[in-house]
C-alpha atoms as a PDB file:
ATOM      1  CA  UNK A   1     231.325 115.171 117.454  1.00  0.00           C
ATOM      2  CA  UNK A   2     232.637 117.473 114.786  1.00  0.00           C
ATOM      3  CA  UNK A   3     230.462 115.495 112.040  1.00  0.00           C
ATOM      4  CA  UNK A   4     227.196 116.808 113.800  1.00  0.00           C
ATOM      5  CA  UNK A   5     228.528 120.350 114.162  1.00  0.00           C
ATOM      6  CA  UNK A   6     228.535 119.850 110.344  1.00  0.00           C
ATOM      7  CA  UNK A   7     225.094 119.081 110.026  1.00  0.00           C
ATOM      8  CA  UNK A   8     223.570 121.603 112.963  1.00  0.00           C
ATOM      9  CA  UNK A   9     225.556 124.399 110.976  1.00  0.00           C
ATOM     10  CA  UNK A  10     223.692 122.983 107.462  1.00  0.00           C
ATOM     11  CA  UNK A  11     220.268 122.504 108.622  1.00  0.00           C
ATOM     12  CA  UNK A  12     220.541 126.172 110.092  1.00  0.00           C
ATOM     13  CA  UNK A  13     221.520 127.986 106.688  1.00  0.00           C
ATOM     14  CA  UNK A  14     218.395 125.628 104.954  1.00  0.00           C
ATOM     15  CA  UNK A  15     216.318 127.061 107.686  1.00  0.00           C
ATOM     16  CA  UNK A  16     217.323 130.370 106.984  1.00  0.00           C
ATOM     17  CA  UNK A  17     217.173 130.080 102.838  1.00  0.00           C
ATOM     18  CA  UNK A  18     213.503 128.612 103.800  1.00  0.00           C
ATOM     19  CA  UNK A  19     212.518 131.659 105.861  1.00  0.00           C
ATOM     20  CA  UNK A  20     214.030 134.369 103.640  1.00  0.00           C
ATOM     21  CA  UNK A  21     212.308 132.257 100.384  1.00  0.00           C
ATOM     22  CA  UNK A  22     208.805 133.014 102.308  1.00  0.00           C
ATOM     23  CA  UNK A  23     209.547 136.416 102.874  1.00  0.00           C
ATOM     24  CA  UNK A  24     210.876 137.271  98.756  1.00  0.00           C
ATOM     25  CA  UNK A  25     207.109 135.420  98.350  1.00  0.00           C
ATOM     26  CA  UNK A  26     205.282 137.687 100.410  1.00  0.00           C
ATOM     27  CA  UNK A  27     206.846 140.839  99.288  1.00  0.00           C
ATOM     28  CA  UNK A  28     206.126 139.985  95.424  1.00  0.00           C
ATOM     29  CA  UNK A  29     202.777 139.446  96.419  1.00  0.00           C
ATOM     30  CA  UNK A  30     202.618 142.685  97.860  1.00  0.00           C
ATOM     31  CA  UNK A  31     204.301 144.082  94.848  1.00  0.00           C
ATOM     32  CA  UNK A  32     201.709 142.532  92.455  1.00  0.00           C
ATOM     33  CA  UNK A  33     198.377 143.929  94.807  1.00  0.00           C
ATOM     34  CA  UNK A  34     200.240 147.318  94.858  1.00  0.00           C
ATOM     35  CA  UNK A  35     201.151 147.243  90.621  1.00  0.00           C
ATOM     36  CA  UNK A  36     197.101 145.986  90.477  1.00  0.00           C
ATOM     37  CA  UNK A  37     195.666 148.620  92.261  1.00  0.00           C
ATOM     38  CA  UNK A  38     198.081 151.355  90.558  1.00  0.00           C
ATOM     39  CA  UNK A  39     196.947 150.038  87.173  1.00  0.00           C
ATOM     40  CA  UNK A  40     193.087 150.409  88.277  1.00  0.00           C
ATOM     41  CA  UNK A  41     193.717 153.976  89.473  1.00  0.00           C
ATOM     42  CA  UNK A  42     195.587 154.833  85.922  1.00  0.00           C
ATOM     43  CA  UNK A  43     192.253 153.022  84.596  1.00  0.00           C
ATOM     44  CA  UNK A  44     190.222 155.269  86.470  1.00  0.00           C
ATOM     45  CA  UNK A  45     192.018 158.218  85.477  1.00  0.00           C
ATOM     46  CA  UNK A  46     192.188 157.372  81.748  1.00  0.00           C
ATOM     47  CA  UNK A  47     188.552 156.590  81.788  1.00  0.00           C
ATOM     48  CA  UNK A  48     187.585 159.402  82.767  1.00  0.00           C
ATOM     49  CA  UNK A  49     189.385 161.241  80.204  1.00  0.00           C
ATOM     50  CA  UNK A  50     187.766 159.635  77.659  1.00  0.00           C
ATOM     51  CA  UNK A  51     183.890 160.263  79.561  1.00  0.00           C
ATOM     52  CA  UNK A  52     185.294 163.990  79.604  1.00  0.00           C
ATOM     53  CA  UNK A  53     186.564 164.145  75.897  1.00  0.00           C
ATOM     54  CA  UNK A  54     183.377 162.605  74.576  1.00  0.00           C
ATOM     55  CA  UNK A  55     181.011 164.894  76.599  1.00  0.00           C
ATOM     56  CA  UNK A  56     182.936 168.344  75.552  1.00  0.00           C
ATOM     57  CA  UNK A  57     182.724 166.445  71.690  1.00  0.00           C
ATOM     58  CA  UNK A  58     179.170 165.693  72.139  1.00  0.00           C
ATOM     59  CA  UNK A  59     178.137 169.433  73.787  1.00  0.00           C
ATOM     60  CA  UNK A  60     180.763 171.371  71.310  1.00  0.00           C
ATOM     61  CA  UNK A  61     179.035 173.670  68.294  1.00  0.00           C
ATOM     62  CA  UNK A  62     180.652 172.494  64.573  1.00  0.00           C
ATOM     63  CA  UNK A  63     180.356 174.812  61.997  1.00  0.00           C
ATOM     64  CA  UNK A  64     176.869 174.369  61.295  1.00  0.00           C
ATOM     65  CA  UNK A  65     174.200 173.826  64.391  1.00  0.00           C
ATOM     66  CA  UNK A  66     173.167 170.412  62.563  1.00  0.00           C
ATOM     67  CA  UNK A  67     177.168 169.362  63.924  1.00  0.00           C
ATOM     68  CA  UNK A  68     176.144 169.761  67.711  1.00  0.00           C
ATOM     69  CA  UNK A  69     175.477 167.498  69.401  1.00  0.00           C
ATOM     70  CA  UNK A  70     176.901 164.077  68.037  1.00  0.00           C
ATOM     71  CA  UNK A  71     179.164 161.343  68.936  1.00  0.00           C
ATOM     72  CA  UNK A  72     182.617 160.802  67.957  1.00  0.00           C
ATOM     73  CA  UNK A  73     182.940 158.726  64.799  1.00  0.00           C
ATOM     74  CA  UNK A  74     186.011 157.230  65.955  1.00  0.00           C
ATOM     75  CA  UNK A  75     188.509 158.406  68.979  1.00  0.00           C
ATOM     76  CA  UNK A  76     191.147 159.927  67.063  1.00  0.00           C
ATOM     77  CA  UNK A  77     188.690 162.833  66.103  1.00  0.00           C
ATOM     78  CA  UNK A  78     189.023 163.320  69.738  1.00  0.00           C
ATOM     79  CA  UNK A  79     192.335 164.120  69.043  1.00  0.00           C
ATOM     80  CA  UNK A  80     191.588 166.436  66.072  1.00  0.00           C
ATOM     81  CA  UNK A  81     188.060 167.299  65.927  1.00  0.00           C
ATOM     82  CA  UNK A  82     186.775 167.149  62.453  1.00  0.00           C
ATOM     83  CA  UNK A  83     183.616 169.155  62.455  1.00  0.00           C
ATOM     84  CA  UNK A  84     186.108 172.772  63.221  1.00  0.00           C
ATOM     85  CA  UNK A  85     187.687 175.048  61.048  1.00  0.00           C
ATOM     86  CA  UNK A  86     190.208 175.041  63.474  1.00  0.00           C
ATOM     87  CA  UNK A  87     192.092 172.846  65.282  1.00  0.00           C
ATOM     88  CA  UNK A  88     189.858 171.671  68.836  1.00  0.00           C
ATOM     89  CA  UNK A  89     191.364 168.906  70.841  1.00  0.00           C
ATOM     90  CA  UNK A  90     189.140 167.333  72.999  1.00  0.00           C
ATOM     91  CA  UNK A  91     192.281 164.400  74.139  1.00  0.00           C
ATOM     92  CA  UNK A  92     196.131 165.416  73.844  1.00  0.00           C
ATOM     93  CA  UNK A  93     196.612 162.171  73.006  1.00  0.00           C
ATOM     94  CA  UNK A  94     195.008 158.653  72.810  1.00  0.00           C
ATOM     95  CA  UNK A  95     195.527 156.751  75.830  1.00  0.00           C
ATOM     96  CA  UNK A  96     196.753 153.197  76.327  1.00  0.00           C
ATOM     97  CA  UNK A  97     194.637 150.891  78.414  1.00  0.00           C
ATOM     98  CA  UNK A  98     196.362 150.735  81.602  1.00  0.00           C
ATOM     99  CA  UNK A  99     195.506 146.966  82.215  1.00  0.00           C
ATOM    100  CA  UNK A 100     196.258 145.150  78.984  1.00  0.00           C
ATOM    101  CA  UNK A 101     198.922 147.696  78.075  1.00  0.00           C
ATOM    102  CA  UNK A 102     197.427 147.688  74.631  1.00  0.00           C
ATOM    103  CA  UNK A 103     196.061 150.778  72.832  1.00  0.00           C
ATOM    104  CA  UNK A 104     192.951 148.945  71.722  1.00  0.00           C
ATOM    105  CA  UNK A 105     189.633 149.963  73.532  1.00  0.00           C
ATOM    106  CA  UNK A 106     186.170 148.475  73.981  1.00  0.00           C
ATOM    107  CA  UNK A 107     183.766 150.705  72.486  1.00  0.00           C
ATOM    108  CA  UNK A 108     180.476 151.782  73.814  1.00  0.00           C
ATOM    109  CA  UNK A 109     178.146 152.483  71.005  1.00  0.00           C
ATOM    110  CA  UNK A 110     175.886 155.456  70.911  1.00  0.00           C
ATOM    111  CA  UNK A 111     172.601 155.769  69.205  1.00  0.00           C
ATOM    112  CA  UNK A 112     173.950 157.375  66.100  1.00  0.00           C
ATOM    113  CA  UNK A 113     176.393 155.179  65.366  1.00  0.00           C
ATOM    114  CA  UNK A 114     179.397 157.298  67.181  1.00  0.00           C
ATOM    115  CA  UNK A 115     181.253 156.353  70.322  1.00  0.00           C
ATOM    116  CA  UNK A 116     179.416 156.821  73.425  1.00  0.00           C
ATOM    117  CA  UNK A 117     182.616 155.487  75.943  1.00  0.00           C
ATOM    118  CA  UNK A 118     185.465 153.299  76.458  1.00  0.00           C
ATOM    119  CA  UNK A 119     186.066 149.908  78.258  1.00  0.00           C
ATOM    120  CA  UNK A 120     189.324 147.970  78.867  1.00  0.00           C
ATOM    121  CA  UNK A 121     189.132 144.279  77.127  1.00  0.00           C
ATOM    122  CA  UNK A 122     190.378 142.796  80.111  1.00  0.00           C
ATOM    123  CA  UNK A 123     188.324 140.161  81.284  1.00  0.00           C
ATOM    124  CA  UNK A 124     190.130 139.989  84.868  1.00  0.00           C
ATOM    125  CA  UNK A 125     188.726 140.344  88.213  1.00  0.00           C
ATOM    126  CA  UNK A 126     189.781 143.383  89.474  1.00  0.00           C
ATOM    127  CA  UNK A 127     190.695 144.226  93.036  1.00  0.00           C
ATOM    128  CA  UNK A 128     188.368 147.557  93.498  1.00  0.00           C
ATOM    129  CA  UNK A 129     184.695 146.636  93.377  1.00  0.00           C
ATOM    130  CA  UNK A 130     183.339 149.337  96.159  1.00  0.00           C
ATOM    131  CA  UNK A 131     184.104 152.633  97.353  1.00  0.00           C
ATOM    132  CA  UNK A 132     183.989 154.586  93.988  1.00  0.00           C
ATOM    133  CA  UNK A 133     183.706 157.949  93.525  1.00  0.00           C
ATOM    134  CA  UNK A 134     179.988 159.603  92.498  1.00  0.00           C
ATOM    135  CA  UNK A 135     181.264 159.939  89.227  1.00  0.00           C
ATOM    136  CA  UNK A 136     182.155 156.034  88.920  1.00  0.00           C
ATOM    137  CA  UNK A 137     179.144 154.900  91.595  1.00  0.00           C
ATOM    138  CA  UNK A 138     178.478 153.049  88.222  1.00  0.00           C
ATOM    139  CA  UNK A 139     181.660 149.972  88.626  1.00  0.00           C
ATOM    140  CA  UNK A 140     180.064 149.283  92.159  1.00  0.00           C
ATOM    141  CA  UNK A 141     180.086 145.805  92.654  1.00  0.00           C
ATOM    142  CA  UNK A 142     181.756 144.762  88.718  1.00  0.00           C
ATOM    143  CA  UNK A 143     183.190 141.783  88.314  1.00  0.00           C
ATOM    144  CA  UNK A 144     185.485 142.037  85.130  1.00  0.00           C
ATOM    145  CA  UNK A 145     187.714 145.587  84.042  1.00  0.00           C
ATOM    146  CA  UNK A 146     185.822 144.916  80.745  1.00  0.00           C
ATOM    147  CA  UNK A 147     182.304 145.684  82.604  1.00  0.00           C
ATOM    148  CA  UNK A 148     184.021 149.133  83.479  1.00  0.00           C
ATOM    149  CA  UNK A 149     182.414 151.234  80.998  1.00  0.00           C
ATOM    150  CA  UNK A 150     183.738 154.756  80.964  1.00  0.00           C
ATOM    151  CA  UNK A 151     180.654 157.075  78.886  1.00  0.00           C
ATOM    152  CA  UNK A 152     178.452 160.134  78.493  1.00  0.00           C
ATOM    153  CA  UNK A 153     175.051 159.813  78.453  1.00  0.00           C
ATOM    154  CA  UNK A 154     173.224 163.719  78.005  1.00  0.00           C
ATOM    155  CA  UNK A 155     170.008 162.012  80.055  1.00  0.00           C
ATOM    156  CA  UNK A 156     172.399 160.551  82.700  1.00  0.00           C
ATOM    157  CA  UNK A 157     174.590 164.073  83.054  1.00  0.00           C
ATOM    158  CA  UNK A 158     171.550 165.861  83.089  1.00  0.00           C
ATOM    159  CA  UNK A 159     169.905 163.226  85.840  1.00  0.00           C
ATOM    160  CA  UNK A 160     173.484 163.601  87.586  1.00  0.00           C
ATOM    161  CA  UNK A 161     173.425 167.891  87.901  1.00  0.00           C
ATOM    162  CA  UNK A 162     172.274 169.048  91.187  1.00  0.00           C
ATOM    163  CA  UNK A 163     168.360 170.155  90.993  1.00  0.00           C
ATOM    164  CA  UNK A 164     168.681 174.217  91.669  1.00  0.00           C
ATOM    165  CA  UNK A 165     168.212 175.625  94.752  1.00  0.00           C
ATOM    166  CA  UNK A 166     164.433 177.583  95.100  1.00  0.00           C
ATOM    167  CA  UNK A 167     164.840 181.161  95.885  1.00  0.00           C
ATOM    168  CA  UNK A 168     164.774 182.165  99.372  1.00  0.00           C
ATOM    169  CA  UNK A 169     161.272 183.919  99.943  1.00  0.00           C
ATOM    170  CA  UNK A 170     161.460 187.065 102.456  1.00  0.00           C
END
């Protein structure tokens, strides 16, 4: 009788090493969606930055009125703008990409040959693909991080403003 105490008492600790192995696997799963979703927030965030930096670059006056109104040759003049006498910082700093981890960035070309935006080279699916902000309504419904393009456009800010509100006639 004592042998199948033995193996009751066994088959009871596998059970519970079997349960508590499912529930480690769930949580780490949770862990991962919650890291994920973290990650494309920071991306969100950073992005933005950059959309912000390159519009003030873009809509800042150099020292001569033929400076206005240009691209960033590369993003560290974001960090130091060349075209000033002084020092203008459009970024504190350059920013890694939140998903890779890497501080290399996709680069949206503009027309003259400066950077227009920033993408992530991630080609991974990511988690958000609705409920974006009006600022992003852009990412709606992308499939990869890398088709997250973060950039100024002057015809899509200008398309973006509010139209002004006609005067109230008496």
């Amino acid at each position: 009788m004592r042998a199948r105490q033995h193996g009751f008492a066994y088959l009871t600790i596998l059970f519970i090493v079997a349960i508590m192995a499912g529930g480690l696997a769930v949580v780490g799963q949770v862990w991962h969606t919650s890291a994920l979703r973290e990650r494309e927030a920071e991306l969100l965030h950073v992005g933005n930055e950059y959309r912000k930096a390159i519009e003030r670059y873009y809509l800042e006056k150099g020292l001569s009125p033929k400076q206005s109104q240009q691209y960033p040759k590369n993003l560290t003049d974001l960090i130091k703008d060349p075209r000033e006498g002084e020092t203008v910082r459009h970024l504190r700093r350059l920013y890694p990409d939140p998903i890779t981890g890497g501080t290399e960035w996709g680069l949206v070309k503009a027309p003259d040959g400066g950077i227009a935006g920033v993408y992530s080279l991630s080609d991974d699916s990511p988690l958000k693909i609705a409920g974006f902000s009006l600022r992003d309504a852009a990412l709606e419904g992308k499939t990869k991080y890398s088709d997250w393009q973060f950039g100024y456009s002057p015809a899509l800010a200008a398309a973006a403003k509010p139209a002004p509100k006609p005067a109230a006639s008496k």
